[in-house]
C-alpha atoms as a PDB file:
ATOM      1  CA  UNK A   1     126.256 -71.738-114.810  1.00  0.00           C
ATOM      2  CA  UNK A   2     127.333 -72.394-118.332  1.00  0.00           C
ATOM      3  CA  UNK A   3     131.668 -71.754-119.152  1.00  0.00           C
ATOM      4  CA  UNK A   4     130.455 -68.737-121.285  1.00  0.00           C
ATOM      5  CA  UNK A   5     128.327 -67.386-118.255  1.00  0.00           C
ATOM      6  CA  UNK A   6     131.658 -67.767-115.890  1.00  0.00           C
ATOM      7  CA  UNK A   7     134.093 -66.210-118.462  1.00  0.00           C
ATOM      8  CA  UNK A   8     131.716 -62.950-119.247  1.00  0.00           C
ATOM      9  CA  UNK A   9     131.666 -62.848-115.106  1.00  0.00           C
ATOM     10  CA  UNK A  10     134.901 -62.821-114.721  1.00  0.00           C
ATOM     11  CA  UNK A  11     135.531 -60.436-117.716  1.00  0.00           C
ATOM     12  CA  UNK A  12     133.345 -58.179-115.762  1.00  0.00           C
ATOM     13  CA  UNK A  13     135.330 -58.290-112.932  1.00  0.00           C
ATOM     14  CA  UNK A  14     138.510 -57.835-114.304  1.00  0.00           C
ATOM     15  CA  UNK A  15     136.761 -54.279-115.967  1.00  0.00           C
ATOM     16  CA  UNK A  16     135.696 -53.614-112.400  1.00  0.00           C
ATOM     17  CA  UNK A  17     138.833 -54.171-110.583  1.00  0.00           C
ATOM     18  CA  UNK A  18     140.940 -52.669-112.791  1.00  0.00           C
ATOM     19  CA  UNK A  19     138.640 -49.541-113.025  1.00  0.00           C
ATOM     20  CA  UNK A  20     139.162 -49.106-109.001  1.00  0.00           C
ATOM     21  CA  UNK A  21     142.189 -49.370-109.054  1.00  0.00           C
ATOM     22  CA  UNK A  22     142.624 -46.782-112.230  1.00  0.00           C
ATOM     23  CA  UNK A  23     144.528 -49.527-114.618  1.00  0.00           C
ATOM     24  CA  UNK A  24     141.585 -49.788-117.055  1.00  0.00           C
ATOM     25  CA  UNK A  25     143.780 -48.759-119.630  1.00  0.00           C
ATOM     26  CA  UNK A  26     145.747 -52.498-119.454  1.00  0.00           C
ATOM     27  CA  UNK A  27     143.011 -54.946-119.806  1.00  0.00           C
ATOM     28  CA  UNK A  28     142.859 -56.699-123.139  1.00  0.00           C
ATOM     29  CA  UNK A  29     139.505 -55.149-123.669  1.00  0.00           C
ATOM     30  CA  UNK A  30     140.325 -51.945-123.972  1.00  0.00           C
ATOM     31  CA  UNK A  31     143.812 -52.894-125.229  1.00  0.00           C
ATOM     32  CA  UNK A  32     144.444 -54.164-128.541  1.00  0.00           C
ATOM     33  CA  UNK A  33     148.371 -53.571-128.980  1.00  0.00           C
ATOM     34  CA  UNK A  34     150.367 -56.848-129.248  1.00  0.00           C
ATOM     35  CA  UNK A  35     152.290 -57.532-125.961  1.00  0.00           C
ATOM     36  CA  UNK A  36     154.474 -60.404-127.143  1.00  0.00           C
ATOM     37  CA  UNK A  37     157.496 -58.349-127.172  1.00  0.00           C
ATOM     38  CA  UNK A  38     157.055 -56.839-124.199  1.00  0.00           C
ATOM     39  CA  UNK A  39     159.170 -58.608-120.836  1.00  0.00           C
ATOM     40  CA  UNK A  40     157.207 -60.549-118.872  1.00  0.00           C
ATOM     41  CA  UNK A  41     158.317 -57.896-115.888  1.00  0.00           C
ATOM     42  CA  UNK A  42     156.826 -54.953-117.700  1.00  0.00           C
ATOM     43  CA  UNK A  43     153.329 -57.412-118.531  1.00  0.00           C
ATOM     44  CA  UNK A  44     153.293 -58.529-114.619  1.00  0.00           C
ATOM     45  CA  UNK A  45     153.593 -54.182-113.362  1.00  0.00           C
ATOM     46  CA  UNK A  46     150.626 -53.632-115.810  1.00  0.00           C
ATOM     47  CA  UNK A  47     148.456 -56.274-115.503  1.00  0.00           C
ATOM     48  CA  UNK A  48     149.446 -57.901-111.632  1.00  0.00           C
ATOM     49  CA  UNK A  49     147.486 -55.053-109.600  1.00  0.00           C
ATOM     50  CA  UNK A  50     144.184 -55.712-111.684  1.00  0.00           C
ATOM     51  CA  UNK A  51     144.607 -59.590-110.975  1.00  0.00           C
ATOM     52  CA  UNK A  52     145.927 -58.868-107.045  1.00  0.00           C
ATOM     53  CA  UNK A  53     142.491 -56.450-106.731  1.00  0.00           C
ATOM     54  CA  UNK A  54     140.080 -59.181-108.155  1.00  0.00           C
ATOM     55  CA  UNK A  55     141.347 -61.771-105.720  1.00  0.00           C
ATOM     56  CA  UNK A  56     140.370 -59.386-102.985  1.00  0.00           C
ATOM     57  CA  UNK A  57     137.356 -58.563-104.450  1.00  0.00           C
ATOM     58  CA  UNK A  58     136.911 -62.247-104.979  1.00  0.00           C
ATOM     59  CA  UNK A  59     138.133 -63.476-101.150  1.00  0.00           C
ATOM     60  CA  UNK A  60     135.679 -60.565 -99.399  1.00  0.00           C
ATOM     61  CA  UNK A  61     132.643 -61.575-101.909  1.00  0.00           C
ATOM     62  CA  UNK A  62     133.148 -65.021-100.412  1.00  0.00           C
ATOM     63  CA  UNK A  63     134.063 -64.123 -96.684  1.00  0.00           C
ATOM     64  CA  UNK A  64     130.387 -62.470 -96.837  1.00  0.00           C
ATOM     65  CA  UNK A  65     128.524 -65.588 -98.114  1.00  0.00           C
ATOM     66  CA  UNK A  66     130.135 -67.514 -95.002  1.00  0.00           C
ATOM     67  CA  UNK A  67     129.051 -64.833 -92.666  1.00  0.00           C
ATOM     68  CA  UNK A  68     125.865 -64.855 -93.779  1.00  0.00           C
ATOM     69  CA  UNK A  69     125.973 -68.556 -93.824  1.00  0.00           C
ATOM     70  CA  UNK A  70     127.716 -68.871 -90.252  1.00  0.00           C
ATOM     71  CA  UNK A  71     125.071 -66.056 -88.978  1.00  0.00           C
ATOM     72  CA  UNK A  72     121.978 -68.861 -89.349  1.00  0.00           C
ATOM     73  CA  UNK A  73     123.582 -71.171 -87.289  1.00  0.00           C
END
């Protein structure tokens, strides 16, 4: 899988997760306000729930492969 391939995955992920979780308004996407002078604690209660979701998303997509994996043994 090419770096392009990975990054449009992952871009699609982040859109997913953070629609779940109803943040889809904070992605850079869909966001095109500048953030620099914003505190970095106001940037991590925005953003941190869309990143915390698409490690779970990420850790169960994984834990299913290995069951399926560990269920042919």
């Amino acid at each position: 899988m090419s770096r392009r391939e990975i990054k449009e995955k992952l871009k699609q992920l982040k859109i997913e997760a953070a629609t779940e979780i109803g943040r889809l308004q904070y992605i850079k996407e869909n966001n095109d306000h500048y953030k620099g002078d914003l505190p970095s604690r106001v940037n991590g209660e925005q953003g941190g729930p869309i990143g915390g979701q698409m490690v779970k998303k990420m850790i169960s997509s994984e834990m299913s492969k290995m069951a399926g994996t560990w269920g042919e043994l």
